[in-house]
PDB file of N, CA and C in Angstrom:
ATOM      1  N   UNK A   1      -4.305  -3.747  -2.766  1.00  0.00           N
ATOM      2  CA  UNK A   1      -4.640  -4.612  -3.870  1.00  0.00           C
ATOM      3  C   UNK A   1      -3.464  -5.533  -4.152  1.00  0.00           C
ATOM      4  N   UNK A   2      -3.756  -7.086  -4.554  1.00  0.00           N
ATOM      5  CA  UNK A   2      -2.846  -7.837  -4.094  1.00  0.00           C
ATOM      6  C   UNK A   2      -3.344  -8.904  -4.903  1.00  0.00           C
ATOM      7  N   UNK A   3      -2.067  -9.860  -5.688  1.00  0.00           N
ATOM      8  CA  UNK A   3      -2.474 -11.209  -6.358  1.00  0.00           C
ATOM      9  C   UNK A   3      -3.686 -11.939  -5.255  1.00  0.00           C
ATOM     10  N   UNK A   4      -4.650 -12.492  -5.835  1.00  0.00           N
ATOM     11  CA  UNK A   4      -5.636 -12.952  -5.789  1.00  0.00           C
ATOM     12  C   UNK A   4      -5.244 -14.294  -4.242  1.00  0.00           C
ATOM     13  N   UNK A   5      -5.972 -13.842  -2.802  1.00  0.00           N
ATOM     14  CA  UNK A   5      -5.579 -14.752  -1.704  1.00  0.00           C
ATOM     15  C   UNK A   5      -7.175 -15.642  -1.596  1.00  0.00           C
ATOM     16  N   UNK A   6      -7.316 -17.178  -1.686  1.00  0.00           N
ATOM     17  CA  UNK A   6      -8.398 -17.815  -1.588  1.00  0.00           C
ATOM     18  C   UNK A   6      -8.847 -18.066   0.215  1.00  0.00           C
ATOM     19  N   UNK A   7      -9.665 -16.891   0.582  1.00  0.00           N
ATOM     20  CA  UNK A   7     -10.239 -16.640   1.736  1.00  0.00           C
ATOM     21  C   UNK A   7     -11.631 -16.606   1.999  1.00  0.00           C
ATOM     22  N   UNK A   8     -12.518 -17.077   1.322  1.00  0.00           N
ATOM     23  CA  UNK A   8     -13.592 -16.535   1.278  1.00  0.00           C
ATOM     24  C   UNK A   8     -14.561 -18.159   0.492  1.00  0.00           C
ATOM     25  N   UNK A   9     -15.608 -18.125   0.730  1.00  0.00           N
ATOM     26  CA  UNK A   9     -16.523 -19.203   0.097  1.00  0.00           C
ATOM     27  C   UNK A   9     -16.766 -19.217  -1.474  1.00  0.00           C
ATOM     28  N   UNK A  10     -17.109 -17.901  -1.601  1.00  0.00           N
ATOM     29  CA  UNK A  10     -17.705 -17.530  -3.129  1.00  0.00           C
ATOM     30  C   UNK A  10     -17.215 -16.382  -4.060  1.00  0.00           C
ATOM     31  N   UNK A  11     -16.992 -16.755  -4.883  1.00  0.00           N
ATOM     32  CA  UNK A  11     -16.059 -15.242  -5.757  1.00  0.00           C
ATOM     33  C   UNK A  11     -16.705 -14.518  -7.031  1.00  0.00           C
ATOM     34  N   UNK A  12     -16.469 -13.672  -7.105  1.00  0.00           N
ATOM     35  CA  UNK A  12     -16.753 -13.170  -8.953  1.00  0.00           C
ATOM     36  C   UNK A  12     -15.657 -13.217  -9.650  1.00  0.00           C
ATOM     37  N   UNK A  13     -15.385 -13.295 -10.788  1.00  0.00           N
ATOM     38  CA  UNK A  13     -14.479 -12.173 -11.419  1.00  0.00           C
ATOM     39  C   UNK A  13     -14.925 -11.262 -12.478  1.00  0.00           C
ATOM     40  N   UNK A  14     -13.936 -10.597 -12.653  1.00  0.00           N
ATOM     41  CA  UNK A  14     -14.791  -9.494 -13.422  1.00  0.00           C
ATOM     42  C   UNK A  14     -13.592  -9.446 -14.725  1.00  0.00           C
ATOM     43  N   UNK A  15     -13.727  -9.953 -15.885  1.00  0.00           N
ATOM     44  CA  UNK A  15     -12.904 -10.053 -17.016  1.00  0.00           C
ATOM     45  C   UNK A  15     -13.355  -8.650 -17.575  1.00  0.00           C
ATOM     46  N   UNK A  16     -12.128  -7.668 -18.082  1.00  0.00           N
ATOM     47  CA  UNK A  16     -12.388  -6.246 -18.485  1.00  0.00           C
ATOM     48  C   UNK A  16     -11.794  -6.480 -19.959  1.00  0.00           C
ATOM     49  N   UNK A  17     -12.829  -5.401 -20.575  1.00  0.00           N
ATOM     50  CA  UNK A  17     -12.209  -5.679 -22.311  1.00  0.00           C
ATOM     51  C   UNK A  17     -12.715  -4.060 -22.643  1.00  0.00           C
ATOM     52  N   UNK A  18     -12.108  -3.991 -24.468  1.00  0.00           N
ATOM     53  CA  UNK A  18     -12.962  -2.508 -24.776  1.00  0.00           C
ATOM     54  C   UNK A  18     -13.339  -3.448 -26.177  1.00  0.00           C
ATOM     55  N   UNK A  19     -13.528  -1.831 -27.000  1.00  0.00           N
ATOM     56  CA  UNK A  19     -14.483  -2.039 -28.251  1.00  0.00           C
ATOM     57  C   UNK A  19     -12.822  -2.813 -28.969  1.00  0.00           C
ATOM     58  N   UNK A  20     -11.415  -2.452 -28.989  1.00  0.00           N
ATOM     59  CA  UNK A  20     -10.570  -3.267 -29.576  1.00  0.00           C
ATOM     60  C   UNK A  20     -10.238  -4.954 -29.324  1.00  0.00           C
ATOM     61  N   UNK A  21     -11.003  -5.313 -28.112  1.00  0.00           N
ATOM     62  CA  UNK A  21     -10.094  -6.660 -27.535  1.00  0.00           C
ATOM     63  C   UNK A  21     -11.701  -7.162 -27.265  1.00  0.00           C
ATOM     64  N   UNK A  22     -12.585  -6.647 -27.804  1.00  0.00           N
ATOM     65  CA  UNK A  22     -13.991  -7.424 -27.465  1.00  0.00           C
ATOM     66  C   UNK A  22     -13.907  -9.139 -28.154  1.00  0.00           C
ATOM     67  N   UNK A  23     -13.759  -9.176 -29.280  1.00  0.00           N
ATOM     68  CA  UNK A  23     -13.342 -10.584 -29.830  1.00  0.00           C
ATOM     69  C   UNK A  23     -12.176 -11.595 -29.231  1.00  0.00           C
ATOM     70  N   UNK A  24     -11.460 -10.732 -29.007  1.00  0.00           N
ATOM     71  CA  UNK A  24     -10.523 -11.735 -27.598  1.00  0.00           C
ATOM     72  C   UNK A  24     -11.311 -12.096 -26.456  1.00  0.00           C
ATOM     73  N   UNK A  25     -12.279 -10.829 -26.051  1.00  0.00           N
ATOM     74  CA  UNK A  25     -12.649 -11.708 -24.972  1.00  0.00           C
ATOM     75  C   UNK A  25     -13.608 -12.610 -24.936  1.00  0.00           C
ATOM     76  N   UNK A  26     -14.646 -12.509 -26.205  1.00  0.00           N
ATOM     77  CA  UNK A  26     -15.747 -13.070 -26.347  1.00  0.00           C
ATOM     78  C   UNK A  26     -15.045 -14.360 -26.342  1.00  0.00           C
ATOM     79  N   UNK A  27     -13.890 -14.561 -26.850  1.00  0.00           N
ATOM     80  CA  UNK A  27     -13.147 -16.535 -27.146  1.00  0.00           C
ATOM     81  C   UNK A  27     -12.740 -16.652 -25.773  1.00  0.00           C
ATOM     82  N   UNK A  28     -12.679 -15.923 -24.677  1.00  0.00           N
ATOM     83  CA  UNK A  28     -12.309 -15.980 -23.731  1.00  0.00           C
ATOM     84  C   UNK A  28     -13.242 -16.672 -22.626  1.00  0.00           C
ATOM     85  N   UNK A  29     -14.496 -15.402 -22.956  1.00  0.00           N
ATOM     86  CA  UNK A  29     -15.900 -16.334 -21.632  1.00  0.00           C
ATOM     87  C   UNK A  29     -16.406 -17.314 -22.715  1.00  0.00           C
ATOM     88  N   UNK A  30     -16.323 -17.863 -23.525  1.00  0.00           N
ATOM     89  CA  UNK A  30     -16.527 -19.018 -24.380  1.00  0.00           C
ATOM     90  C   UNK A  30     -15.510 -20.498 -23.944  1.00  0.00           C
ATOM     91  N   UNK A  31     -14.642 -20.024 -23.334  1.00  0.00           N
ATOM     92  CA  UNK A  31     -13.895 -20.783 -23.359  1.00  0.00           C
ATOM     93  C   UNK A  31     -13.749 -21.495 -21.838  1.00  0.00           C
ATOM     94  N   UNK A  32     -13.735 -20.250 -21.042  1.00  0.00           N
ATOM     95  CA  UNK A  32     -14.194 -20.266 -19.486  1.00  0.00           C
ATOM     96  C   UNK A  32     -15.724 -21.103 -19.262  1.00  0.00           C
ATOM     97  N   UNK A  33     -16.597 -20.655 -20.097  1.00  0.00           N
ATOM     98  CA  UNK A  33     -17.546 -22.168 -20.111  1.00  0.00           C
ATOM     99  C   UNK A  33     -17.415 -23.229 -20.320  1.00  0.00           C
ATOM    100  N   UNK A  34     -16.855 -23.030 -21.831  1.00  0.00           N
ATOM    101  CA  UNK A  34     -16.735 -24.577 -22.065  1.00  0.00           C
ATOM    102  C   UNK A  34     -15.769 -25.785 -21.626  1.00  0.00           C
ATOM    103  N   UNK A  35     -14.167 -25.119 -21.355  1.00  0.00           N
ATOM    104  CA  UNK A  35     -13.487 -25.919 -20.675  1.00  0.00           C
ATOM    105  C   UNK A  35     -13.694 -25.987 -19.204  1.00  0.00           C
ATOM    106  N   UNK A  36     -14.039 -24.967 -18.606  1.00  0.00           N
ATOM    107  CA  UNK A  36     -13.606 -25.061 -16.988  1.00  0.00           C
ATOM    108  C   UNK A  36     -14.998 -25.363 -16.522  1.00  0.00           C
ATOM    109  N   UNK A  37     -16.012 -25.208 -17.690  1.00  0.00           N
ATOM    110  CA  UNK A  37     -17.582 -25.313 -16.556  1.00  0.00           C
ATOM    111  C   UNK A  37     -18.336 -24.607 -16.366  1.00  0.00           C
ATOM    112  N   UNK A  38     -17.507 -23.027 -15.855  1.00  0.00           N
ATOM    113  CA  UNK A  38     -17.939 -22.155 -15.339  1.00  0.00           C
ATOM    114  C   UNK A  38     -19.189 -21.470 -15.626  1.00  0.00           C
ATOM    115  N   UNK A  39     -20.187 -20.677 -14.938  1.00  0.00           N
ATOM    116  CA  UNK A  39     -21.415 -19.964 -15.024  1.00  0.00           C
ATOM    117  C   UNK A  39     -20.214 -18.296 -15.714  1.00  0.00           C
ATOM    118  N   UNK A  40     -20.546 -17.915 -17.195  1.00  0.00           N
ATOM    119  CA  UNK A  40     -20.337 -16.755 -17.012  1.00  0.00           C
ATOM    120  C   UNK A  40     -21.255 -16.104 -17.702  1.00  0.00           C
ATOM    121  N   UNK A  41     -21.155 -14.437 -16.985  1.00  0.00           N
ATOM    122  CA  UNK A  41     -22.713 -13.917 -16.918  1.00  0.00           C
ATOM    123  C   UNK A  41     -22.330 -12.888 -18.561  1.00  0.00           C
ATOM    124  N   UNK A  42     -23.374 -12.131 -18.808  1.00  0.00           N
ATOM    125  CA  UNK A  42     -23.838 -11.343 -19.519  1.00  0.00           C
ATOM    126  C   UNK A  42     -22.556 -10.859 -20.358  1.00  0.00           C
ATOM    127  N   UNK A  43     -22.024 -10.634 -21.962  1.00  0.00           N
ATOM    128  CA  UNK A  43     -21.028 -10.023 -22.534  1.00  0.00           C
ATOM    129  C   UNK A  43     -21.430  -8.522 -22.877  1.00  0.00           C
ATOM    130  N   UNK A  44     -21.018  -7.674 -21.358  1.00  0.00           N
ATOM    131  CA  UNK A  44     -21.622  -6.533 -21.117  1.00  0.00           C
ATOM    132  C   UNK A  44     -20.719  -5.420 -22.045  1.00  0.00           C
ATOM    133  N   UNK A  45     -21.085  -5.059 -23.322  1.00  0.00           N
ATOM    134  CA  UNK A  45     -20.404  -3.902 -24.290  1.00  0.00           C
ATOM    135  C   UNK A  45     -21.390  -2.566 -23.729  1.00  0.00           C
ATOM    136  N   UNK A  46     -21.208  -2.214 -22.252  1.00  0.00           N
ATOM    137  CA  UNK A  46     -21.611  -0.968 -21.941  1.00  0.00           C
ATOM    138  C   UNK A  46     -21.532  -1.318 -20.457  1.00  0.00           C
ATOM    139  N   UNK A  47     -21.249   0.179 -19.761  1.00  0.00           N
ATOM    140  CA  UNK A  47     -20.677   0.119 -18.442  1.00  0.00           C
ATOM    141  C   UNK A  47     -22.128  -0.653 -17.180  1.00  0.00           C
ATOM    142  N   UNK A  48     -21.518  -1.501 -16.864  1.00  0.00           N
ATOM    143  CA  UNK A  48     -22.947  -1.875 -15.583  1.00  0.00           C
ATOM    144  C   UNK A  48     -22.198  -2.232 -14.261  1.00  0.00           C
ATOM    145  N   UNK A  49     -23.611  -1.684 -13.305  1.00  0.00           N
ATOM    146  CA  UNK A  49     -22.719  -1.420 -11.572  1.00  0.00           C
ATOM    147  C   UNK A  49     -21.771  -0.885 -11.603  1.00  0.00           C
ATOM    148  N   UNK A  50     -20.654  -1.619 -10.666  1.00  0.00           N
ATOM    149  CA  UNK A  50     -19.946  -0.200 -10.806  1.00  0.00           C
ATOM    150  C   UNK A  50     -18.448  -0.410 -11.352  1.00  0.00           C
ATOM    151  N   UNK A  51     -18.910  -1.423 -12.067  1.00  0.00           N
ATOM    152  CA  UNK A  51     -17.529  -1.257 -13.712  1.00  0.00           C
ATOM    153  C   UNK A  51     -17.559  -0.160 -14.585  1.00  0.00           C
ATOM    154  N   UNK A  52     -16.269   0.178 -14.424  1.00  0.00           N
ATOM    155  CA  UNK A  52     -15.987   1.130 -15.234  1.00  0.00           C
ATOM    156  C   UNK A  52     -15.435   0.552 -16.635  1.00  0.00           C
ATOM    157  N   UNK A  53     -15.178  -0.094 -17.306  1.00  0.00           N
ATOM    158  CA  UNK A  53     -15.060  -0.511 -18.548  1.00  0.00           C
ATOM    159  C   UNK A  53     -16.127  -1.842 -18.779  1.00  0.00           C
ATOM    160  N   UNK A  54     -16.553  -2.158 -19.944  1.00  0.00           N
ATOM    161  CA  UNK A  54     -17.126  -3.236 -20.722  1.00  0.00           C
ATOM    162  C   UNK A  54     -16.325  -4.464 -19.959  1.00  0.00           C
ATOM    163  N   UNK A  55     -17.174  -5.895 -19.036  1.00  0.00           N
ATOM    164  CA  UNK A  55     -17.059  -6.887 -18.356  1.00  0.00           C
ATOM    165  C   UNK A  55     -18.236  -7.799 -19.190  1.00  0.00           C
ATOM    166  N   UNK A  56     -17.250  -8.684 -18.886  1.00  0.00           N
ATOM    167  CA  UNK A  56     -18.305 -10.190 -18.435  1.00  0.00           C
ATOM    168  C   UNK A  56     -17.649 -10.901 -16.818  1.00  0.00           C
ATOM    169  N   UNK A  57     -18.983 -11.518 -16.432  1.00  0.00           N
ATOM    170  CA  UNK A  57     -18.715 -11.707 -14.913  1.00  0.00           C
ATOM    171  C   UNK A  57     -18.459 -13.225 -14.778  1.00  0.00           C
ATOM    172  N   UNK A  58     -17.718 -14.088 -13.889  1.00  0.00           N
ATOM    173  CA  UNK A  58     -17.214 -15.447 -13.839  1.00  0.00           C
ATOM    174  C   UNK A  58     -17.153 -15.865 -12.790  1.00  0.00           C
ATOM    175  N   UNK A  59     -18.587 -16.735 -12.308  1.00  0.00           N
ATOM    176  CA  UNK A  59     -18.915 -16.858 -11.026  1.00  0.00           C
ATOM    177  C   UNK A  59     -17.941 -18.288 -10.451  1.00  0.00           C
ATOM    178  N   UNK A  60     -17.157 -18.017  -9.454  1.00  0.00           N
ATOM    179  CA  UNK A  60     -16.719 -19.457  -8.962  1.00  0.00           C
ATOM    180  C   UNK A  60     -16.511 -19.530  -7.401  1.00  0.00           C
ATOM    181  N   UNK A  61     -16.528 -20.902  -6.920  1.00  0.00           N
ATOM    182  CA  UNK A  61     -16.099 -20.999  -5.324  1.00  0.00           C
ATOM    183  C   UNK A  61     -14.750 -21.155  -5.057  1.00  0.00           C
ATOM    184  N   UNK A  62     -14.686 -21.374  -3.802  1.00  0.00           N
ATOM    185  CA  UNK A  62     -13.200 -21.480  -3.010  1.00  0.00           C
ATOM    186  C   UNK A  62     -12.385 -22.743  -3.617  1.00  0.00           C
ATOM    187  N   UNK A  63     -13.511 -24.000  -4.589  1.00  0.00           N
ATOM    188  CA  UNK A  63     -12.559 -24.956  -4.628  1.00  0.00           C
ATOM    189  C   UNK A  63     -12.011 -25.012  -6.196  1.00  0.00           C
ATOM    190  N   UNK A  64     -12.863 -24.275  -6.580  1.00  0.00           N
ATOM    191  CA  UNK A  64     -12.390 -24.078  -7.995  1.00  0.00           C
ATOM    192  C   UNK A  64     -11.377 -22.241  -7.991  1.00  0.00           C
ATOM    193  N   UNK A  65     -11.388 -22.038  -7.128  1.00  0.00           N
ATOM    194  CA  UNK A  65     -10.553 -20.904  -7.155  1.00  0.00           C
ATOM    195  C   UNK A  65      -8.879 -20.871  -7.766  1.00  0.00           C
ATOM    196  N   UNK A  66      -8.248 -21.921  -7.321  1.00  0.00           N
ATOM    197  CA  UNK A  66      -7.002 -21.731  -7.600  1.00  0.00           C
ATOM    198  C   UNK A  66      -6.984 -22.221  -9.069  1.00  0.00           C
ATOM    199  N   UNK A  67      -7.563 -23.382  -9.756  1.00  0.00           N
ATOM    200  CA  UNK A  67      -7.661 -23.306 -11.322  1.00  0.00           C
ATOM    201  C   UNK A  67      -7.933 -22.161 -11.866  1.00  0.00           C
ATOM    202  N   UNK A  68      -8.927 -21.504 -11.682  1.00  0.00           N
ATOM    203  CA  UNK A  68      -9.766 -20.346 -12.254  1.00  0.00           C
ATOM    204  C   UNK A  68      -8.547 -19.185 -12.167  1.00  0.00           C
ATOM    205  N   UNK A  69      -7.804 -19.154 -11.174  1.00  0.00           N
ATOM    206  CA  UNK A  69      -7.092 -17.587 -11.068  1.00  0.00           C
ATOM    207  C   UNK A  69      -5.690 -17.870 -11.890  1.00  0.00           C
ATOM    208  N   UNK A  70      -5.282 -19.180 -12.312  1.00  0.00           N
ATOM    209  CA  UNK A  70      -4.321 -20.005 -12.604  1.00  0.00           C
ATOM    210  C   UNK A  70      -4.641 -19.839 -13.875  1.00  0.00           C
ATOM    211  N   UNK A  71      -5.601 -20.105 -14.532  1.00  0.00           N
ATOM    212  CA  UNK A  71      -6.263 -20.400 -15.749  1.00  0.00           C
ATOM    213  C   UNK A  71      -6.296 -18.576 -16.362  1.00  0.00           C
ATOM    214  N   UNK A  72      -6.771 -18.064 -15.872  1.00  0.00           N
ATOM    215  CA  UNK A  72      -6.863 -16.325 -15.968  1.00  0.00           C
ATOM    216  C   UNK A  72      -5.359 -15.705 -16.159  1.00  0.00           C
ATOM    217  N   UNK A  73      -4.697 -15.905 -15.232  1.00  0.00           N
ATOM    218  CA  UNK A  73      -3.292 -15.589 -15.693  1.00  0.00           C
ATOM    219  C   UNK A  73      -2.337 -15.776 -16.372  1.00  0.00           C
ATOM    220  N   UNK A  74      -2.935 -17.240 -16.756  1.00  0.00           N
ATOM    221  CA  UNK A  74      -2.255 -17.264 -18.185  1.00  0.00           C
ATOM    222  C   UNK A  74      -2.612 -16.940 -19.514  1.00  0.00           C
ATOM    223  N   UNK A  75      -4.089 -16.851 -19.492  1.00  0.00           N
ATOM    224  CA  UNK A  75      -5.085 -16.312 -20.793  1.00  0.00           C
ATOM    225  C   UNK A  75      -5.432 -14.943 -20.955  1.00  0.00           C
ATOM    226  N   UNK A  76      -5.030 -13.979 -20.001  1.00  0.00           N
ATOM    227  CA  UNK A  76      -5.730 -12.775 -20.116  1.00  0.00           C
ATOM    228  C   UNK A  76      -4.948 -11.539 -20.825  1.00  0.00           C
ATOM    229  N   UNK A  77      -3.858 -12.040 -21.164  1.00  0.00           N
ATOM    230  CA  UNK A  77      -3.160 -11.323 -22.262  1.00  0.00           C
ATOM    231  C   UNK A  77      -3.007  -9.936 -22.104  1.00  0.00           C
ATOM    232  N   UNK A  78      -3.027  -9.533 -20.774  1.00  0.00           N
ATOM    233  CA  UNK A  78      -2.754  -8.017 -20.750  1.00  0.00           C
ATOM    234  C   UNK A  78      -4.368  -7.420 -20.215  1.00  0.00           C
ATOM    235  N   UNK A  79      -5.373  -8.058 -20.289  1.00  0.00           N
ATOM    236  CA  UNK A  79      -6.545  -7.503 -19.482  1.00  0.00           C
ATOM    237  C   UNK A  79      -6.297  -7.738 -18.496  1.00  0.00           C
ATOM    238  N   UNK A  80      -7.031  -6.708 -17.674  1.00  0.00           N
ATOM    239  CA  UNK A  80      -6.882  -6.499 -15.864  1.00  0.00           C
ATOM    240  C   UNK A  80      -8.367  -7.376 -15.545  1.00  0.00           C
ATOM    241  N   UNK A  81      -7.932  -7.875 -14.533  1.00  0.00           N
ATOM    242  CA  UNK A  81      -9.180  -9.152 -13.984  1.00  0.00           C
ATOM    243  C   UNK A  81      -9.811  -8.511 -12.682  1.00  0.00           C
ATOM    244  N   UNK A  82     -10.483  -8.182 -12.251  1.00  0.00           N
ATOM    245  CA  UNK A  82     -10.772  -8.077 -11.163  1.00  0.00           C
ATOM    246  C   UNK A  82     -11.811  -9.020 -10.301  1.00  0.00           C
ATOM    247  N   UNK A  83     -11.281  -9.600  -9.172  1.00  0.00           N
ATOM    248  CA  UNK A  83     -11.278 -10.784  -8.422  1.00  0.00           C
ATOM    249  C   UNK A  83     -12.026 -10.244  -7.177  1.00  0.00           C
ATOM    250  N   UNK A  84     -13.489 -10.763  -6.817  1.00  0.00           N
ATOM    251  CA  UNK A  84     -13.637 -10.253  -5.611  1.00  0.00           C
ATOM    252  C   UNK A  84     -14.374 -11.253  -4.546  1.00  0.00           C
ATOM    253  N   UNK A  85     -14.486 -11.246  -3.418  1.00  0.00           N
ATOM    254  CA  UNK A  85     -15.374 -12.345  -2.391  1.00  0.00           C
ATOM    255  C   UNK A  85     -16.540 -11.968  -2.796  1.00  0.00           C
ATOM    256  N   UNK A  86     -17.413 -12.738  -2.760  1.00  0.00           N
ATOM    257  CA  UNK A  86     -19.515 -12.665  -2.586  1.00  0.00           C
ATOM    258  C   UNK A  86     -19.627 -12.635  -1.413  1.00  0.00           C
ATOM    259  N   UNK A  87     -19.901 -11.721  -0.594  1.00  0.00           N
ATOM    260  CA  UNK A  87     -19.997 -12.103   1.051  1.00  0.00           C
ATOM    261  C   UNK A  87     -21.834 -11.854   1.342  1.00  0.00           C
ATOM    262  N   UNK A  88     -22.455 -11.224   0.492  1.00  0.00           N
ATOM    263  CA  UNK A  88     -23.283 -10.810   0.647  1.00  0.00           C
ATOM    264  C   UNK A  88     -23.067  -8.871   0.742  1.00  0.00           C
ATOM    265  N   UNK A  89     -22.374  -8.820   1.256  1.00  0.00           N
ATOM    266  CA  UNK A  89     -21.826  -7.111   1.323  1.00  0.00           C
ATOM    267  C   UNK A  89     -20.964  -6.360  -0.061  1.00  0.00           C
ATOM    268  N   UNK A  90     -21.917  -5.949  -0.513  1.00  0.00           N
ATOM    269  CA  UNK A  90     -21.113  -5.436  -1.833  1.00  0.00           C
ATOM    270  C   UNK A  90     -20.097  -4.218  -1.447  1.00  0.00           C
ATOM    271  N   UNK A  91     -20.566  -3.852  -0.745  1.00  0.00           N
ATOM    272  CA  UNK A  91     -19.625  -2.545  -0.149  1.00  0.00           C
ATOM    273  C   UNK A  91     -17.890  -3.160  -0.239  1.00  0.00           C
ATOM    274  N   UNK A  92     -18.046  -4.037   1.277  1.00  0.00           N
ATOM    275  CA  UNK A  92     -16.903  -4.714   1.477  1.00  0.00           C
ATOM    276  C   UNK A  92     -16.693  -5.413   0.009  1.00  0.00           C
ATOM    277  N   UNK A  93     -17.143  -6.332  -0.494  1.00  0.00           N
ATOM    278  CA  UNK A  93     -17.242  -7.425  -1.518  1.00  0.00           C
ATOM    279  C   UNK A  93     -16.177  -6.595  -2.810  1.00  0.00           C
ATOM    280  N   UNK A  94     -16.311  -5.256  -2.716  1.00  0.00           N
ATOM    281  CA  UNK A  94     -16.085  -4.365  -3.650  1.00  0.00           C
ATOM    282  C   UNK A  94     -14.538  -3.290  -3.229  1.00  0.00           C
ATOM    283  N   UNK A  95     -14.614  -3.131  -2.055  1.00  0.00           N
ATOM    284  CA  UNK A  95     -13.360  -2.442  -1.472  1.00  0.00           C
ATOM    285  C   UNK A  95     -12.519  -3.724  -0.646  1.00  0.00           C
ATOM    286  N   UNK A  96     -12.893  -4.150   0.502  1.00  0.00           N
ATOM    287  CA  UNK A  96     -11.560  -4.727   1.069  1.00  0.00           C
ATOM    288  C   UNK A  96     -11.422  -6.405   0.645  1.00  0.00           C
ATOM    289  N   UNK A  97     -12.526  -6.765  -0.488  1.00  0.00           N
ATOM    290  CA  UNK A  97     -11.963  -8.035  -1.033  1.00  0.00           C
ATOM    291  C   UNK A  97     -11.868  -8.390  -1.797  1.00  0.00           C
ATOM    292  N   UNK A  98     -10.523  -7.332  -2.438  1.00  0.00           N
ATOM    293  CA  UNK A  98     -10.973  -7.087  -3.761  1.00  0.00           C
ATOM    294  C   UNK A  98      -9.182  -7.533  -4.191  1.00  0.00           C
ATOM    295  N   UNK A  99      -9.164  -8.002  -5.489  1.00  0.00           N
ATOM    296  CA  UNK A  99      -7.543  -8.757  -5.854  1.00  0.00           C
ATOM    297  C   UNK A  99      -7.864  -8.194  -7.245  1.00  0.00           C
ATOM    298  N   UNK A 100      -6.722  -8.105  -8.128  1.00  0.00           N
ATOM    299  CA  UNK A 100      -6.211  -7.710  -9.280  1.00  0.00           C
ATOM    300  C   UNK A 100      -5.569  -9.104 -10.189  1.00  0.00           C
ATOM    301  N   UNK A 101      -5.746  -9.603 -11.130  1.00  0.00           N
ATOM    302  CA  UNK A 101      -4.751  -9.651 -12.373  1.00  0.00           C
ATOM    303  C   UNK A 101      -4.311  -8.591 -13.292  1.00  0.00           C
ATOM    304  N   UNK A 102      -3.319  -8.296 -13.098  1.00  0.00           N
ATOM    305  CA  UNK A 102      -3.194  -7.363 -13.891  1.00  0.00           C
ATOM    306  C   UNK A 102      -3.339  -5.827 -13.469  1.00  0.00           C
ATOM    307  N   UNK A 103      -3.696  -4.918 -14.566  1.00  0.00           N
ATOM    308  CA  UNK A 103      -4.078  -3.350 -13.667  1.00  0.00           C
ATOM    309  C   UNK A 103      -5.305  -3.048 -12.927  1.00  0.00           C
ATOM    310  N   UNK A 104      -4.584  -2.490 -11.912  1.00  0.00           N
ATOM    311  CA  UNK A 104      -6.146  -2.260 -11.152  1.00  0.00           C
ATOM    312  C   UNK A 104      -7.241  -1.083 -11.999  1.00  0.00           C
ATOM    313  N   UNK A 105      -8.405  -1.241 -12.149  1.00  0.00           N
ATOM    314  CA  UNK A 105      -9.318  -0.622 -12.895  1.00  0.00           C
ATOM    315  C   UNK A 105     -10.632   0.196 -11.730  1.00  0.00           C
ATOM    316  N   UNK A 106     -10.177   1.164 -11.791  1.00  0.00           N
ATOM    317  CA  UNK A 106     -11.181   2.139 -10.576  1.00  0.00           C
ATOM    318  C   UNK A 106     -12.521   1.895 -11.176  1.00  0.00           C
ATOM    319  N   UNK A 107     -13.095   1.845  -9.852  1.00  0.00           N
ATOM    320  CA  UNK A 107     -14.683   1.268  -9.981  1.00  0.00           C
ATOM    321  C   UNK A 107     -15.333   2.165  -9.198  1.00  0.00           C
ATOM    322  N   UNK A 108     -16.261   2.653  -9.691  1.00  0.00           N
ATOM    323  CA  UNK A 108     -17.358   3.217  -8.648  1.00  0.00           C
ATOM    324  C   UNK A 108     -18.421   3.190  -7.780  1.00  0.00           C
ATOM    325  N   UNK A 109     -17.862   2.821  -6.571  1.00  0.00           N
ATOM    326  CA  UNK A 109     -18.662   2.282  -5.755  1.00  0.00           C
ATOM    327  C   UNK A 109     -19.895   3.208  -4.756  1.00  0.00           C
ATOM    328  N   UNK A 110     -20.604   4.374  -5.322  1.00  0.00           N
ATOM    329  CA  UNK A 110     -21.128   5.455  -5.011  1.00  0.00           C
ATOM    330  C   UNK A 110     -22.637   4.670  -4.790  1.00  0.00           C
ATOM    331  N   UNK A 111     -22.904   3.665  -5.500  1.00  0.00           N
ATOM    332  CA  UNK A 111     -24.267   2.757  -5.530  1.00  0.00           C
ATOM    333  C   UNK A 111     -23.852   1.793  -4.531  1.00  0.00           C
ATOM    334  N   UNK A 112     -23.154   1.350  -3.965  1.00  0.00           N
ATOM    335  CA  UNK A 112     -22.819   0.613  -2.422  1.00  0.00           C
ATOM    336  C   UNK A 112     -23.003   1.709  -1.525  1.00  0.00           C
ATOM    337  N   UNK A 113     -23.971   0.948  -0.460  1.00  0.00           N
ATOM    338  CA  UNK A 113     -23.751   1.396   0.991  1.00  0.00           C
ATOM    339  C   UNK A 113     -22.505   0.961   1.856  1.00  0.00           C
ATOM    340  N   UNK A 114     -21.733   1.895   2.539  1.00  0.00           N
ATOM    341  CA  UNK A 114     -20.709   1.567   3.455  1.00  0.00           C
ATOM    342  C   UNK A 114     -21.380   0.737   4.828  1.00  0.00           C
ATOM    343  N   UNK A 115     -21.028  -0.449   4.847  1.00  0.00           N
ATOM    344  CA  UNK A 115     -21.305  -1.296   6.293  1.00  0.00           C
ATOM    345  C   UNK A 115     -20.848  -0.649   7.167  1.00  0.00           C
ATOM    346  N   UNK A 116     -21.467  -0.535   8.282  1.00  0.00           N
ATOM    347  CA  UNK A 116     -21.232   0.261   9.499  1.00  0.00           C
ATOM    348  C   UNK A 116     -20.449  -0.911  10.556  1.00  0.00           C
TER     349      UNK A 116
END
């Protein structure tokens, strides 16, 4: 796990919050829309797939990548980001392309099939 390398076409991120820093983050994917553009998904206050803490998701490509991971590291105030490729393979998508801001946050990937 490794600062965030732009290799790939399509990305997620995965912004992590709890029940204390939920209002930080809500100004956060508010803000990720409105300044940068961005598509962000659902302000999930309960565990979904295979996040283990409360996410909202922040869909971007390869060319908006280096703003977006630029933009995250300076706003995320101590939340751990988790950064991953869309390859179509969640397995992989989820283990080997997978980058950190911040602390890495164990995820459970028991609902992915391993690519053979």
């Amino acid at each position: 796990m490794s600062f965030p390398v732009n290799r790939h076409q399509d990305y997620h991120a995965h912004f992590y919050f709890d029940q204390h820093s939920s209002d930080y983050a809500a100004e956060i994917r508010e803000q990720i829309s409105q300044q940068l553009g961005l598509f962000v998904g659902r302000f999930n206050q309960r565990l979904v797939g295979p996040h283990t803490k409360w996410s909202f998701e922040i869909d971007f490509n390869h060319q908006q990548f280096d703003t977006l991971i630029e933009w995250l590291e300076a706003h995320r105030n101590g939340h751990s980001v988790l950064v991953h490729a869309v390859t179509g393979d969640d397995y992989l998508d989820h283990t080997d392309y997978v980058y950190w801001l911040g602390e890495a946050v164990e995820l459970d990937i028991t609902g992915f099939e391993k690519s053979n």
